[in-house]
N, C-alpha and C. Protein backbone atom coordinates (compact mmCIF):
# COMPACT_ATOMS: atom_id res chain seq x y z
N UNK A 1 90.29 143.33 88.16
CA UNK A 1 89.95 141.91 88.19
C UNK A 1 89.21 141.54 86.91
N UNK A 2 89.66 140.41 86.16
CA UNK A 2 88.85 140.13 84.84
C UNK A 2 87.65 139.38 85.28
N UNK A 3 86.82 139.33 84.64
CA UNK A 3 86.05 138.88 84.71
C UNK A 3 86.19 137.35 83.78
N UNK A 4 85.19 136.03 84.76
CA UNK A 4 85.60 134.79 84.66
C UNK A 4 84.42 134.01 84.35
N UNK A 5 83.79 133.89 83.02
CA UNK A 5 83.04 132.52 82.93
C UNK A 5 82.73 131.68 83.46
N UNK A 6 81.71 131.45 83.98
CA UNK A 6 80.79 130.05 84.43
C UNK A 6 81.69 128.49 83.95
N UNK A 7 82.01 128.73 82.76
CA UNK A 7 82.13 127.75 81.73
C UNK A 7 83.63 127.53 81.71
N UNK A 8 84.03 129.28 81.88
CA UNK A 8 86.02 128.92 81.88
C UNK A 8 86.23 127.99 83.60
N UNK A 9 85.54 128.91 84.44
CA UNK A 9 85.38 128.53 85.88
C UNK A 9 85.91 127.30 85.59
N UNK A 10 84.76 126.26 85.25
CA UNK A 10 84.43 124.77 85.14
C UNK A 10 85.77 124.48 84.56
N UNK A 11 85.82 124.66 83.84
CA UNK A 11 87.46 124.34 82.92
C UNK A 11 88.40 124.14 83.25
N UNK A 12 89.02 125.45 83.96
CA UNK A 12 89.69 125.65 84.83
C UNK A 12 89.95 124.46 86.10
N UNK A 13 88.89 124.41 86.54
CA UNK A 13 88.33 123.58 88.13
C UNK A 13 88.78 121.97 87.69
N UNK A 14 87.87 121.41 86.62
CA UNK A 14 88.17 120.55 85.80
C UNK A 14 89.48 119.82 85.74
N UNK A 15 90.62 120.57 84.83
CA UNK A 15 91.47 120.33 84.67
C UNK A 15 92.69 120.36 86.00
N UNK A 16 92.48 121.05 86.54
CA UNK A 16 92.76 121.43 88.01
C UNK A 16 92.62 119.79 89.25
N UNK A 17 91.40 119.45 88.98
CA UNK A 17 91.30 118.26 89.70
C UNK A 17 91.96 117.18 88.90
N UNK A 18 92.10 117.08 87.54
CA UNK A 18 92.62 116.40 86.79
C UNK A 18 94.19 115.93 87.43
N UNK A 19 94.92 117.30 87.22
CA UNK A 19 96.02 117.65 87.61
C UNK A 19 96.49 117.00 89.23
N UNK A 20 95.71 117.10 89.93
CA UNK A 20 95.10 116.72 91.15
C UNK A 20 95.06 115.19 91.31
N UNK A 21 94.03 114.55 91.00
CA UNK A 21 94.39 113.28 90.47
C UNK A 21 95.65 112.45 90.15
N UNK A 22 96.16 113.23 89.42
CA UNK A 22 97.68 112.49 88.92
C UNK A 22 98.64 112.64 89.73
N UNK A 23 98.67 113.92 90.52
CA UNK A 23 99.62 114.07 91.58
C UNK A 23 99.60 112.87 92.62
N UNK A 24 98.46 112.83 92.99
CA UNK A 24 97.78 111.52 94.30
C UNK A 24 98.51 110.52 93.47
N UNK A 25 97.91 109.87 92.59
CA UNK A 25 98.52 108.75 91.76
C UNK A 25 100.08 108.74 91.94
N UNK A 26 100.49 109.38 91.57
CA UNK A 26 102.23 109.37 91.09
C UNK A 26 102.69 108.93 92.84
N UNK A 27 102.07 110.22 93.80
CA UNK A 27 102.82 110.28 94.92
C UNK A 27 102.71 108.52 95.51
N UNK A 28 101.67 108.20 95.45
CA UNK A 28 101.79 106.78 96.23
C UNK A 28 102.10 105.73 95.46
N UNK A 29 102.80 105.95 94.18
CA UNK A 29 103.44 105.07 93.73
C UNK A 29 104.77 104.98 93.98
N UNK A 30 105.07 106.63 93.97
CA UNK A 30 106.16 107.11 94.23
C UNK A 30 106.65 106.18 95.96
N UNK A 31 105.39 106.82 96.81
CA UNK A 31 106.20 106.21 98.17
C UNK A 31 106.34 104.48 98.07
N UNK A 32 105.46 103.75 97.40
CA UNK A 32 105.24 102.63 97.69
C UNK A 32 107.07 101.85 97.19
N UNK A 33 107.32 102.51 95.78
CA UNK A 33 108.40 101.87 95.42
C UNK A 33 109.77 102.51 96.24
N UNK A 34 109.72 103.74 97.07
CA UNK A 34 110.37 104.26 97.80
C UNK A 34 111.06 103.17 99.32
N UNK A 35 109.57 102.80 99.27
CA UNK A 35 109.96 101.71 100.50
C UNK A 35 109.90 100.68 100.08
N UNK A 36 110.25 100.25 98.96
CA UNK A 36 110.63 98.62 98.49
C UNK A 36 111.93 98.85 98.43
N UNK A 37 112.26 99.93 97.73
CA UNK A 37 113.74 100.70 98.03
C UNK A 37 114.50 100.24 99.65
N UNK A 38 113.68 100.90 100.23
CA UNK A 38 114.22 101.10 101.53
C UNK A 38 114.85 99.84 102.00
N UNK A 39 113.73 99.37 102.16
CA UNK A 39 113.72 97.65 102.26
C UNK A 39 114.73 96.52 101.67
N UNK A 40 114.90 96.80 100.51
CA UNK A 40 115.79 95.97 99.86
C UNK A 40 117.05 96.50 100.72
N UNK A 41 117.39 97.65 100.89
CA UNK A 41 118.89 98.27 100.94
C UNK A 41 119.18 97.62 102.40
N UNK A 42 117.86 97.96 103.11
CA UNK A 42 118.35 97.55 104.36
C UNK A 42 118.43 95.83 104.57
N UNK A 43 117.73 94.88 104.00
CA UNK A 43 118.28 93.81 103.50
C UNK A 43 119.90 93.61 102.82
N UNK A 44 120.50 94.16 101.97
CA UNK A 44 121.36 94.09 101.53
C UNK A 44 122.52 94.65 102.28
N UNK A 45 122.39 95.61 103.09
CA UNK A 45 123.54 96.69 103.96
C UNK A 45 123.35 95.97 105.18
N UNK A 46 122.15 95.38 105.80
CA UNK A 46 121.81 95.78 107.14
C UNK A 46 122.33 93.95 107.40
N UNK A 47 121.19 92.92 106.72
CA UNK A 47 121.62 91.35 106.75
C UNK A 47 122.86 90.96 106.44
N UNK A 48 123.36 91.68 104.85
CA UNK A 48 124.24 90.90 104.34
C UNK A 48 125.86 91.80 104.98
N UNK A 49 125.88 92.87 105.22
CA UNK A 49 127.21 93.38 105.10
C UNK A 49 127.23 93.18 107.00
N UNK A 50 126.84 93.06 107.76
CA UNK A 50 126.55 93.67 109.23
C UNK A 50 126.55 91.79 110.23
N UNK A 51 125.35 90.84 109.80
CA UNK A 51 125.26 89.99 109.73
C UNK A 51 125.79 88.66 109.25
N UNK A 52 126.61 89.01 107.90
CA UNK A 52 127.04 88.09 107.30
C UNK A 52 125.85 86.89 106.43
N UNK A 53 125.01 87.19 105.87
CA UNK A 53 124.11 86.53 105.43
C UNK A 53 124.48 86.77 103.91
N UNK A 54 124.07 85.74 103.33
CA UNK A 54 124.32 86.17 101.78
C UNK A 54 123.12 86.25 100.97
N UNK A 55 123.40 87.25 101.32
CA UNK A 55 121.98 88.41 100.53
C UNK A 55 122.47 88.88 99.05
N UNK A 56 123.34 88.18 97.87
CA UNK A 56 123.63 88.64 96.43
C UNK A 56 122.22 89.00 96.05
N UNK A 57 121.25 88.28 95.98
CA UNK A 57 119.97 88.60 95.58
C UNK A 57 119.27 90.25 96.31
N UNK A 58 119.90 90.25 97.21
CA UNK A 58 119.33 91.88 97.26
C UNK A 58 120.09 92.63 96.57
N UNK A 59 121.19 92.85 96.63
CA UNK A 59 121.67 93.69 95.80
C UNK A 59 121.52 93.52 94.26
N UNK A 60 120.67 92.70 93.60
CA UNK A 60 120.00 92.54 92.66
C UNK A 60 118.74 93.13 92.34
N UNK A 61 118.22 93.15 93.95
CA UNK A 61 116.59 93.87 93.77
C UNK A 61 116.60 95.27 93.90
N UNK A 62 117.80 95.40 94.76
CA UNK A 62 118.34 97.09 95.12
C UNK A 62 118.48 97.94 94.09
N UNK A 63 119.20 97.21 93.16
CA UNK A 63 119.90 98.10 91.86
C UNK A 63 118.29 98.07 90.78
N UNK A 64 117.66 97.04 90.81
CA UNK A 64 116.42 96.83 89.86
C UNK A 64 115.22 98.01 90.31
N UNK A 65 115.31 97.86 91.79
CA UNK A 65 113.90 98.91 92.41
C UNK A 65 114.38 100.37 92.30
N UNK A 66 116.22 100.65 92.50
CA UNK A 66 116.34 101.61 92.65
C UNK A 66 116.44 102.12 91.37
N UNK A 67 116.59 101.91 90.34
CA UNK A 67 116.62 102.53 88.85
C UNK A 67 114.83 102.25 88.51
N UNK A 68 114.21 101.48 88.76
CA UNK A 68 112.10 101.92 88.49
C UNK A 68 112.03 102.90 89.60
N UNK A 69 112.63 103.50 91.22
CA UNK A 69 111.95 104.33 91.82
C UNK A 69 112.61 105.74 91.16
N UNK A 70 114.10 105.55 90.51
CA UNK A 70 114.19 106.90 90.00
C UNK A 70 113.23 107.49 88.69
N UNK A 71 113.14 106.28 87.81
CA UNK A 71 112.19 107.02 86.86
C UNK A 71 111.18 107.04 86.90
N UNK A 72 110.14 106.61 88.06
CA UNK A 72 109.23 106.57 88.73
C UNK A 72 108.94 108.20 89.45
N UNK A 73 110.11 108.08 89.87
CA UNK A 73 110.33 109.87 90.59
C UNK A 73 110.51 111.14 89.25
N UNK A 74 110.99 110.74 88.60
CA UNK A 74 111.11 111.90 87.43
C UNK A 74 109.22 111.80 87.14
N UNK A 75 109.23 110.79 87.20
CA UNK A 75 107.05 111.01 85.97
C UNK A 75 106.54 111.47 87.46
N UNK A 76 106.63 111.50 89.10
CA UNK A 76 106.51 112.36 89.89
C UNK A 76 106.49 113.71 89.67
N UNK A 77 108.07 113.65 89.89
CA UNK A 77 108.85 115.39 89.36
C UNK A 77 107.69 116.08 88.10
N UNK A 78 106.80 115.55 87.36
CA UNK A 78 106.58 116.61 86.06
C UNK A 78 105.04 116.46 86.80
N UNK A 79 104.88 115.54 87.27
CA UNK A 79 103.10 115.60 88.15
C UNK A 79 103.27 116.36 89.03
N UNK A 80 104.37 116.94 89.61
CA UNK A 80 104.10 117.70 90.80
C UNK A 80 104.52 118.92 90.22
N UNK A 81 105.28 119.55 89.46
CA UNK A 81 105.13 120.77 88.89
C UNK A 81 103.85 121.14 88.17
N UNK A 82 102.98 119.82 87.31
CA UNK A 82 102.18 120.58 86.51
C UNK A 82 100.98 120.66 87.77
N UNK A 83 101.04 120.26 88.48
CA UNK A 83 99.64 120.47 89.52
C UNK A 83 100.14 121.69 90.44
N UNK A 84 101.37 122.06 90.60
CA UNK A 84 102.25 123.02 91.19
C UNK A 84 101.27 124.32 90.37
N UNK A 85 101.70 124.39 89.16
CA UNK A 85 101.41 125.39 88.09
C UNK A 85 100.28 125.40 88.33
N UNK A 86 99.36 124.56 87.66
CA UNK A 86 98.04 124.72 87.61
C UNK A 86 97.11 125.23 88.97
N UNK A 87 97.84 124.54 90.33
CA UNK A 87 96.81 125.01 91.75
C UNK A 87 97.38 126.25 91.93
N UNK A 88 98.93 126.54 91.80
CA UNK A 88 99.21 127.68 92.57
C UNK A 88 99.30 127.94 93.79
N UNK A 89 100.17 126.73 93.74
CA UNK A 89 100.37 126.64 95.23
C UNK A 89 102.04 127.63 95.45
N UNK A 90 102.17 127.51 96.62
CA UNK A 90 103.81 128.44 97.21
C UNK A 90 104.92 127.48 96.90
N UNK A 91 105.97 127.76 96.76
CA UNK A 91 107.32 127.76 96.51
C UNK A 91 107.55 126.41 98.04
N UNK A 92 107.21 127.03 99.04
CA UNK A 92 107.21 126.09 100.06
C UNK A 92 106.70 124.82 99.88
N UNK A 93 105.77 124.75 99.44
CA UNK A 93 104.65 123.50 99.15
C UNK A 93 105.75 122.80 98.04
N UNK A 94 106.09 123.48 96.90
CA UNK A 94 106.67 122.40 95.45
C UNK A 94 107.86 122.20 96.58
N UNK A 95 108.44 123.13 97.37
CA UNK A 95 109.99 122.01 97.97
C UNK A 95 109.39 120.88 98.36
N UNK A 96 108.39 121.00 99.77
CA UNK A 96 107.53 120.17 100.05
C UNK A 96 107.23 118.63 99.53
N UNK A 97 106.77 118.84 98.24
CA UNK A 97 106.50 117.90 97.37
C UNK A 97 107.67 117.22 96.78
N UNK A 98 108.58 118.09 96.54
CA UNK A 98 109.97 117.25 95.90
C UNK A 98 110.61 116.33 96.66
N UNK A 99 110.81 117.03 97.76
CA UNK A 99 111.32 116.40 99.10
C UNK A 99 110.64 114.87 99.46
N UNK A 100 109.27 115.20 99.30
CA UNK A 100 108.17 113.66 99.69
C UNK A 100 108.55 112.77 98.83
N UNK A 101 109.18 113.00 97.85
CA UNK A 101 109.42 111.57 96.81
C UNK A 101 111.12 110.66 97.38
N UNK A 102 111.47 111.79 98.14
CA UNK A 102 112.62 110.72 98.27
C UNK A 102 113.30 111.01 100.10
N UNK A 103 112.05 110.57 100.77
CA UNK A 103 112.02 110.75 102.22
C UNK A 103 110.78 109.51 102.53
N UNK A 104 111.71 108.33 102.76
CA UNK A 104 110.49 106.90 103.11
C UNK A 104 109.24 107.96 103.70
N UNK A 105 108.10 107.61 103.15
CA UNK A 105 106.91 107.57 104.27
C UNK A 105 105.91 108.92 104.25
N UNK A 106 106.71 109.93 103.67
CA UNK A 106 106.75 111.55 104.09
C UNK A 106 105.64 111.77 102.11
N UNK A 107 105.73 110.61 101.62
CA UNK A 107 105.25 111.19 100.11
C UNK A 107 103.51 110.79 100.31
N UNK A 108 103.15 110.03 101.44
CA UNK A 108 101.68 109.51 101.69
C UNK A 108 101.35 110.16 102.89
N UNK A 109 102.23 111.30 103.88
CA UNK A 109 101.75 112.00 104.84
C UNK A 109 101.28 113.83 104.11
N UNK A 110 102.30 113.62 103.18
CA UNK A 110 102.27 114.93 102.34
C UNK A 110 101.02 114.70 101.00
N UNK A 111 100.98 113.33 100.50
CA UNK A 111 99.68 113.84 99.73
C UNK A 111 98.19 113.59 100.34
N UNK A 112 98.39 113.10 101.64
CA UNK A 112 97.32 113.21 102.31
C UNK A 112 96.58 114.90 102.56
N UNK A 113 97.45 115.35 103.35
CA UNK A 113 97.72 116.56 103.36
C UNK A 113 97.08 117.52 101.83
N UNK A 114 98.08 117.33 100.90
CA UNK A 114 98.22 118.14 99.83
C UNK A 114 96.24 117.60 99.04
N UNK A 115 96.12 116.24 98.71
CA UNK A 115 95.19 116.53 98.53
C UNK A 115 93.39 116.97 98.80
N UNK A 116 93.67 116.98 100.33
CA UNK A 116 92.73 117.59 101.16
C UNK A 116 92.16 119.14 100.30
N UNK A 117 93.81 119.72 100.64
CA UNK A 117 93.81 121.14 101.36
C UNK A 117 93.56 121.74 98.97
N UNK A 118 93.85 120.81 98.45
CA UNK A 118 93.58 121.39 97.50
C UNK A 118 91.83 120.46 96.85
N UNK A 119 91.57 119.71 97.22
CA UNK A 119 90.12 119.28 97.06
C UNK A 119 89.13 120.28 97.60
N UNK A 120 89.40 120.76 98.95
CA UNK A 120 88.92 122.35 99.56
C UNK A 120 88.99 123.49 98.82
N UNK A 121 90.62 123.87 98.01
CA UNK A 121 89.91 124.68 97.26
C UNK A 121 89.31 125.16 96.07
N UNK A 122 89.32 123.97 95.61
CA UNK A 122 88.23 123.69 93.97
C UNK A 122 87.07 123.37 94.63
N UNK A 123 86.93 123.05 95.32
CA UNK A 123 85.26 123.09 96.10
C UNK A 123 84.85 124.45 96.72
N UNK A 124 85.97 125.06 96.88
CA UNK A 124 85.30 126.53 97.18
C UNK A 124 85.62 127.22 95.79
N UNK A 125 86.26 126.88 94.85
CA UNK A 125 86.03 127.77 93.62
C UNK A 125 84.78 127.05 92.66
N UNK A 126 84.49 126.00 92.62
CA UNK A 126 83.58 125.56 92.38
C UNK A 126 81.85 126.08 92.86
N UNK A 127 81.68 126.04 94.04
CA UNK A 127 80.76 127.26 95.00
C UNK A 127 80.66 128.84 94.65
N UNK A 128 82.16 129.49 94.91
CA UNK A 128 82.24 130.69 94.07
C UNK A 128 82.00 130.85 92.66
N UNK A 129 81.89 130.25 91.51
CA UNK A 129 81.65 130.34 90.43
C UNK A 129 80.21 129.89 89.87
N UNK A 130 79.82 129.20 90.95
CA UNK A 130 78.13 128.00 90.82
C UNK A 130 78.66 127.39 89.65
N UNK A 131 79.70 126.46 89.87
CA UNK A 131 79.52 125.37 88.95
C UNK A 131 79.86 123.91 89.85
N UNK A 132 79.25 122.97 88.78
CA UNK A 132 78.80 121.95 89.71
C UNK A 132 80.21 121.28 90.27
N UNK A 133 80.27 120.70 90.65
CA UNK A 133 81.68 119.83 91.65
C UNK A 133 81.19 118.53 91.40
N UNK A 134 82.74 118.36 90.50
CA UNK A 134 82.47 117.30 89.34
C UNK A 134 83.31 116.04 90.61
């Protein structure tokens, strides 16, 4: 076992919550435009094709939300690998996470979740190292 700095500790921990941070961020942007997504489609499929309503204007908002939630989901996709990398979390967890960006609802039950269980453990490496918990 190497031995680990007070100071790298902090660093480490630091950047770690950083990482942390951005994941939360991305994910509930991610779900929010996920279900404007949703929403529009089912406006456009559900009113206009089913109903007969003329909904042209959704399929305007459909094609507009659904090309910002995909590249919305890619700046996801690189927040959830680099916090992947950096926490070290399992193989299970990054499917996990990939999956939450394009499953209505499941990307604000999963970073609820995700950032608990990793705020717990930079607060216990934070404790283990005695550095402060920034």
């Amino acid at each position: 076992m190497t031995d680990v700095s007070s100071a790298q500790a902090a660093t480490a921990i630091r950047k770690a919550r950083g990482a942390l941070a951005r994941y939360r961020v991305m994910a509930i942007v991610t779900g929010v435009m996920l279900l404007l997504l949703t929403t529009s489609m089912i406006i456009k499929y559900g009113f206009g094709s089913w109903l007969g309503f003329d909904v042209d204007w959704a399929t305007t908002l459909t094609m507009y939300v659904g090309i910002v939630h995909g590249w919305i989901y890619v700046i996801y996709l690189v927040t959830v690998l680099h916090g992947w990398s950096v926490m070290r979390w399992s193989w299970g967890r990054l499917a996990a996470l990939v999956f939450a960006g394009v499953i209505p609802v499941m990307s604000f039950v999963v970073e609820r979740r995700v950032h608990a269980d990793g705020v717990a453990k930079l607060d216990g490496l934070a404790a283990r190292y005695d550095v402060a918990a920034a």
